[in-house]
Every structure is written in structure tokens, then in C-alpha cells.
C-alpha atoms as a PDB file:
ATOM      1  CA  UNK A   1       0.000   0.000   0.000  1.00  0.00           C
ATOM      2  CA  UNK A   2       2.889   2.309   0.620  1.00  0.00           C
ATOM      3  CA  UNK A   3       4.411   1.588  -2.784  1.00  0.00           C
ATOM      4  CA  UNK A   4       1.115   3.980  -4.226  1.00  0.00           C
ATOM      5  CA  UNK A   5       2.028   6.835  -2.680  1.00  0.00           C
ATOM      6  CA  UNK A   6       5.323   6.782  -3.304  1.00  0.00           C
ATOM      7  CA  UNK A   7       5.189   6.021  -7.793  1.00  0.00           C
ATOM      8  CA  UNK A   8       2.114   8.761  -7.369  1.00  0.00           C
ATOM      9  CA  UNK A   9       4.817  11.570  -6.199  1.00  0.00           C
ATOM     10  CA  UNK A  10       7.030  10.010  -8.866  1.00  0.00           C
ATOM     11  CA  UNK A  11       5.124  10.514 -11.437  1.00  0.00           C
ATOM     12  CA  UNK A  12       3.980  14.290 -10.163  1.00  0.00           C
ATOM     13  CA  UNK A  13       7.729  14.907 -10.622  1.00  0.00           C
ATOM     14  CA  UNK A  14       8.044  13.833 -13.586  1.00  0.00           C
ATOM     15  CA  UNK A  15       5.123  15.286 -15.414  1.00  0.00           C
ATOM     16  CA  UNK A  16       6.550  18.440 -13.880  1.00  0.00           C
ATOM     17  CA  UNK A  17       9.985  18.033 -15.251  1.00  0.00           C
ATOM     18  CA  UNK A  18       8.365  17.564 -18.522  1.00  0.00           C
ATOM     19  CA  UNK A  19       6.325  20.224 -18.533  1.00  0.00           C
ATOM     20  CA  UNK A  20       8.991  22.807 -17.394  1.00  0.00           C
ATOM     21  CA  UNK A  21      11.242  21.359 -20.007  1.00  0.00           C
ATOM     22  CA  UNK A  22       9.468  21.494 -22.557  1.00  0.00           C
ATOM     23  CA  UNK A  23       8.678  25.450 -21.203  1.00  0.00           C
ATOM     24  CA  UNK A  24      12.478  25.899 -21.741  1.00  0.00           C
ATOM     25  CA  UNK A  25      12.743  24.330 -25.143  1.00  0.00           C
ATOM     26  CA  UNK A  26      10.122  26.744 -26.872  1.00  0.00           C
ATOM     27  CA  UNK A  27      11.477  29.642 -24.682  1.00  0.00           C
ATOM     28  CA  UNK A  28      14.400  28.705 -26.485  1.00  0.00           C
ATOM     29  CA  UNK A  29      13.172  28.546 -30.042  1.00  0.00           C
ATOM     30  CA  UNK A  30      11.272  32.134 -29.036  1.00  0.00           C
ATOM     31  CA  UNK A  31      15.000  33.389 -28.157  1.00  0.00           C
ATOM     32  CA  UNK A  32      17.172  31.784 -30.586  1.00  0.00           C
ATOM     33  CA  UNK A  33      15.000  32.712 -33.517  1.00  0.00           C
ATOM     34  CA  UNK A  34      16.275  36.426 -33.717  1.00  0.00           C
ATOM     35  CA  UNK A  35      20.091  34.853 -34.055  1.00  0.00           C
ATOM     36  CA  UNK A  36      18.497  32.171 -36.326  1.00  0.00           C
ATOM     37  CA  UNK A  37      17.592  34.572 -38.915  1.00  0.00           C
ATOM     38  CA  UNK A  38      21.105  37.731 -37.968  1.00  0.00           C
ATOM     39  CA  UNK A  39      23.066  34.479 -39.000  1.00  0.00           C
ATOM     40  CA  UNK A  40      21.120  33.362 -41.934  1.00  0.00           C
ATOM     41  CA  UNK A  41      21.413  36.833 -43.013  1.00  0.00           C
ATOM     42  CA  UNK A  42      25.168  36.883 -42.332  1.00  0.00           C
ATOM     43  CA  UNK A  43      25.826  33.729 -43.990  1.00  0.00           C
ATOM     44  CA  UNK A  44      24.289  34.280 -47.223  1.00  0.00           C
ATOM     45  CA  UNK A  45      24.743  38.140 -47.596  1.00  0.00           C
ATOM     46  CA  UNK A  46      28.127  38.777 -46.289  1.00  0.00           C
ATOM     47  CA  UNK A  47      26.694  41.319 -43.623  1.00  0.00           C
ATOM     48  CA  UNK A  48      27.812  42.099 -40.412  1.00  0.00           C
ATOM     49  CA  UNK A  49      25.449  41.316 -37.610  1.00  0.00           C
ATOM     50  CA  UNK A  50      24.909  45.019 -37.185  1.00  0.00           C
ATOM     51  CA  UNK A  51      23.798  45.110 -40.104  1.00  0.00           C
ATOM     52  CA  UNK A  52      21.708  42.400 -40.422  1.00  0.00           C
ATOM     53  CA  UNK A  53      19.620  43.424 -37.694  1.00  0.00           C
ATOM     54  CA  UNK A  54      19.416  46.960 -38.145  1.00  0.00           C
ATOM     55  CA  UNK A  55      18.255  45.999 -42.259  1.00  0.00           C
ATOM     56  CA  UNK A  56      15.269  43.724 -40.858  1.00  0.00           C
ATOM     57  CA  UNK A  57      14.588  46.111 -38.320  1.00  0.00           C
ATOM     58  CA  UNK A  58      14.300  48.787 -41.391  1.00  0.00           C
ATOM     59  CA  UNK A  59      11.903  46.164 -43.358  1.00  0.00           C
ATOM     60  CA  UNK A  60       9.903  46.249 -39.858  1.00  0.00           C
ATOM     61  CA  UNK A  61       9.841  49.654 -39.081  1.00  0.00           C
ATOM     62  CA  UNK A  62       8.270  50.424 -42.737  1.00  0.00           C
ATOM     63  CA  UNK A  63       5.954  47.187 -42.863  1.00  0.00           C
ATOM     64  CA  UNK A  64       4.683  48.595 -39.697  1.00  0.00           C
ATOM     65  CA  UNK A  65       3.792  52.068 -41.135  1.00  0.00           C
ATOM     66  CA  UNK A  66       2.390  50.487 -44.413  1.00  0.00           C
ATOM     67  CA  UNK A  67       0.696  47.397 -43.010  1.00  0.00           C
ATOM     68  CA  UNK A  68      -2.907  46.896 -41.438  1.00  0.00           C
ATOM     69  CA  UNK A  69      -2.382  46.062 -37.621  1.00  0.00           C
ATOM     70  CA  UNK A  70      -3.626  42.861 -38.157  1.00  0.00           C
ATOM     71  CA  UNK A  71      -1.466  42.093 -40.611  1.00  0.00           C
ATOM     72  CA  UNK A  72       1.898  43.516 -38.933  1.00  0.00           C
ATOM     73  CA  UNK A  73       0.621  41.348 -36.033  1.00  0.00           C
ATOM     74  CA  UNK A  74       0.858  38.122 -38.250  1.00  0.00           C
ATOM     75  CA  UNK A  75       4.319  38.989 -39.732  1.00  0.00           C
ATOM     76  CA  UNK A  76       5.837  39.835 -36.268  1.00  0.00           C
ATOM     77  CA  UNK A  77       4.299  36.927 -34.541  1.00  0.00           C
ATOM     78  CA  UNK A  78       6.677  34.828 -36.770  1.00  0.00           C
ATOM     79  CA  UNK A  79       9.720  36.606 -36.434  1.00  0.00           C
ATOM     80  CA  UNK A  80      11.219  36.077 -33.117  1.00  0.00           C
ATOM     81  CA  UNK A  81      12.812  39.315 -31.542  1.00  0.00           C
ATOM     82  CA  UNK A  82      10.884  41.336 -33.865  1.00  0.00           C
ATOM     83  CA  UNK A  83      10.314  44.377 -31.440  1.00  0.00           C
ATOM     84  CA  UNK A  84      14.349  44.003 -30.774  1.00  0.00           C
ATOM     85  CA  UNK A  85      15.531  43.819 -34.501  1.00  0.00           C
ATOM     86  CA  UNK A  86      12.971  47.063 -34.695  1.00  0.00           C
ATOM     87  CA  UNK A  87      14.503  48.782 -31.570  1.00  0.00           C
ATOM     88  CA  UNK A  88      17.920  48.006 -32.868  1.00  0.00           C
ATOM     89  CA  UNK A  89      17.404  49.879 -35.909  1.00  0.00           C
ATOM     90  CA  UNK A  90      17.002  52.869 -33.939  1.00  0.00           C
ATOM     91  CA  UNK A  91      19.887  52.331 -31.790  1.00  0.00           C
ATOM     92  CA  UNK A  92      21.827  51.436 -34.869  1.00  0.00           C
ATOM     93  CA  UNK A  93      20.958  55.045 -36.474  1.00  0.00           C
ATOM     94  CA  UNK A  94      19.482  53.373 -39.439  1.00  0.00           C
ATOM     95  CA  UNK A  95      15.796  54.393 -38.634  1.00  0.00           C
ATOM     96  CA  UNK A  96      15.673  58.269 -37.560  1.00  0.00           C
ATOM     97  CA  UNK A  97      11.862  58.714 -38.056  1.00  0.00           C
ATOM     98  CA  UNK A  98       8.919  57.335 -40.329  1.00  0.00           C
ATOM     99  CA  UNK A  99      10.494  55.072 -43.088  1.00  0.00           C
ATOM    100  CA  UNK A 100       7.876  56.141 -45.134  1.00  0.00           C
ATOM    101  CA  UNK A 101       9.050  53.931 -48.565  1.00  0.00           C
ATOM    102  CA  UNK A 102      11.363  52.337 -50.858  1.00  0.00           C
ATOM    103  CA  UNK A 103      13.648  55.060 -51.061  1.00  0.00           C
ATOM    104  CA  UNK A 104      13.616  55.797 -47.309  1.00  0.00           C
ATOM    105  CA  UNK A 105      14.396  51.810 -46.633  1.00  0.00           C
ATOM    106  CA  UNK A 106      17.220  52.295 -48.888  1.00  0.00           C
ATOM    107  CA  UNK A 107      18.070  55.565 -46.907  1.00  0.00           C
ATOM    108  CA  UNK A 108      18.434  53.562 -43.938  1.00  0.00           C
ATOM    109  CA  UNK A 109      20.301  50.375 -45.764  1.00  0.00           C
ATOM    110  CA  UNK A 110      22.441  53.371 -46.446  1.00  0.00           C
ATOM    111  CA  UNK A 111      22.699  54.930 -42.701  1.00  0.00           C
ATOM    112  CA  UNK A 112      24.430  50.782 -42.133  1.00  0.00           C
ATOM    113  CA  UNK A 113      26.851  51.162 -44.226  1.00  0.00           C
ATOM    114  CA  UNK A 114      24.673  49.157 -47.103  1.00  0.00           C
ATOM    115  CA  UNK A 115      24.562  49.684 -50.669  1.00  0.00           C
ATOM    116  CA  UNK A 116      20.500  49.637 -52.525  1.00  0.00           C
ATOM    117  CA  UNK A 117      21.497  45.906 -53.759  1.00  0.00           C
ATOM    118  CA  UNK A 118      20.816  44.742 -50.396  1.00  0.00           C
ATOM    119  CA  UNK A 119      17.293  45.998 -50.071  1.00  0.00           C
ATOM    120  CA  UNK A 120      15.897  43.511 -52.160  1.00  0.00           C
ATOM    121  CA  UNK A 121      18.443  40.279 -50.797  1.00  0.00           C
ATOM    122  CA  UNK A 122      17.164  41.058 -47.770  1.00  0.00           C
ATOM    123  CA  UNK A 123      13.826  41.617 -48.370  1.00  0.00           C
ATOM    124  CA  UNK A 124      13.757  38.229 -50.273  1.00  0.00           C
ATOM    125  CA  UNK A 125      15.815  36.314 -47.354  1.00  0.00           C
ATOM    126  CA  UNK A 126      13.199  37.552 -44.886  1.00  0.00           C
ATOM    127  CA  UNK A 127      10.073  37.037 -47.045  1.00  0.00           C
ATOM    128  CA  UNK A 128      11.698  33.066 -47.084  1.00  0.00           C
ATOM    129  CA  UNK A 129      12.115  32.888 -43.776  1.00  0.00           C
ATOM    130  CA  UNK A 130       8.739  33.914 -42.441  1.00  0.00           C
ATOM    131  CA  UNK A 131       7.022  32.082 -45.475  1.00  0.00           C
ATOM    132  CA  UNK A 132       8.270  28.704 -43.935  1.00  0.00           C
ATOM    133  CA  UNK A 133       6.397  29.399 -40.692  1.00  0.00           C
ATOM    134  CA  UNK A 134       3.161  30.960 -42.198  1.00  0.00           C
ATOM    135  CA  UNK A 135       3.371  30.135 -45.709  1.00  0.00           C
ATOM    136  CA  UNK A 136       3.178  31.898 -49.121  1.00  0.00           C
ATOM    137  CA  UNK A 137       0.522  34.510 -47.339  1.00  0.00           C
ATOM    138  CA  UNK A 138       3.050  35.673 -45.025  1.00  0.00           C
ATOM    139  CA  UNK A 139       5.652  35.851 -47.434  1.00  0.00           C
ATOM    140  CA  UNK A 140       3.570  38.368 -49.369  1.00  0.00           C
ATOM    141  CA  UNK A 141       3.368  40.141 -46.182  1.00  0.00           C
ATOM    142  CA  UNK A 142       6.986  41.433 -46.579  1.00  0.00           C
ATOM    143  CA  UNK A 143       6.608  41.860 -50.649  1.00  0.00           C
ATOM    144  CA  UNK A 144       3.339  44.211 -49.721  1.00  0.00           C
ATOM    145  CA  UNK A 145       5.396  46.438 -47.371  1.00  0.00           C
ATOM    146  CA  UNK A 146       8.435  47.018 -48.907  1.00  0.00           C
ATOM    147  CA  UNK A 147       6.921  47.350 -52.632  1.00  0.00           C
END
């Protein structure tokens, strides 16, 4: 009879290890997405991790002034870090106000020591990378905002 007690707090435990482990694992994902996608970026494009997260913080900034709410909602929700890469575009000097459009995304490409080439590589590289997670709709997403 004592044997119950005992595999009952046993297996308490361990549905409470798995639980809090699993926690960690998507906490994980959720905070290792952001470098997922600066070292993608500076991998394929040759940037500088500066760079790469002030440029998708410049794609952000503007998708947020040109998209509905709803749909700047969707896009961010599958980009991890999202309000970081947008904060670090600030900090980075690359966004000084309203992006307003092409030519002001390329403005700030510029302020990060980026040529207008890279507007569109990146643009592409990010519309990839959020189409995996929410398909060819997101991927539009990015096209709409930066077009």
C-alpha cells in the first residue's frame, strides 16, 4: 500500500519536469530565432550582424507604417525578436523617423553602411524565412510592405 504513494509523487515529478522542459525548449526557439535569422542573413549576404539586424529592423519599421495592424501582427508573430531587430534599428541610427518607402528603406540600408542591392536580398531572405512558418501569405506580407 505504501508503494502507491510513493510512484504517485514520482510521477507528479516527472510530469513536472516535462512540462517545465518542454517550457524551456520553446522559450528557447522564441530566443534563438532572432540569431536564427542575424546568422542566416550573415551567412548568405556577407553582412555584419549590425547590419543584419538593423536591415530587418528597417523592413519592420516600414511594414509597420504600411501594413494593417492585423497584418503587422501576423508577420511579427513569426519573427522572433521582432520588437528588438525594430529597436535596434534605432539604436543602430538606421531608422531616424517614419520610413515612409522604398527610397527611405534604402536611406536607412544606407545609414548601415549598405549599398540599394541589399534591399531587395534582404527583403527576399526575410520574405523566405517567415514564409516557412506561415506560408506563401506571409511571405507576401513582406513583398506588400516594402513594394
Amino acid at each position: 500500500m505504501q508503494r502507491r504513494p510513493w510512484l504517485f509523487s514520482v510521477l507528479v515529478l516527472m510530469a513536472a519536469l516535462q512540462w517545465g522542459c518542454s517550457g524551456m525548449q520553446s522559450m528557447g526557439q522564441a530566443m534563438g530565432g532572432s540569431e536564427t535569422l542575424t546568422k542566416l542573413l550573415t551567412s548568405q549576404l556577407g553582412v555584419t550582424p549590425n547590419q543584419a539586424t538593423g536591415g530587418i529592423g528597417s523592413i519592420l519599421s516600414l511594414a509597420k507604417e504600411r501594413l494593417s495592424a492585423m497584418n503587422f501582427t501576423t508577420l511579427t508573430s513569426l519573427i522572433p525578436g521582432a520588437d528588438t531587430f525594430m529597436q535596434s534599428a534605432k539604436d543602430l541610427g538606421a531608422v531616424t523617423g517614419p520610413v515612409g518607402d522604398r527610397s527611405g528603406l534604402t536611406a536607412a540600408f544606407s545609414r548601415l553602411g549598405m549599398g540599394s542591392e541589399m534591399v531587395p536580398k534582404f527583403t527576399q531572405t526575410l520574405s523566405d524565412f517567415v514564409g516557412k512558418a506561415g506560408g506563401q501569405s506571409a511571405s507576401n506580407l513582406v513583398m506588400q510592405a516594402v513594394q
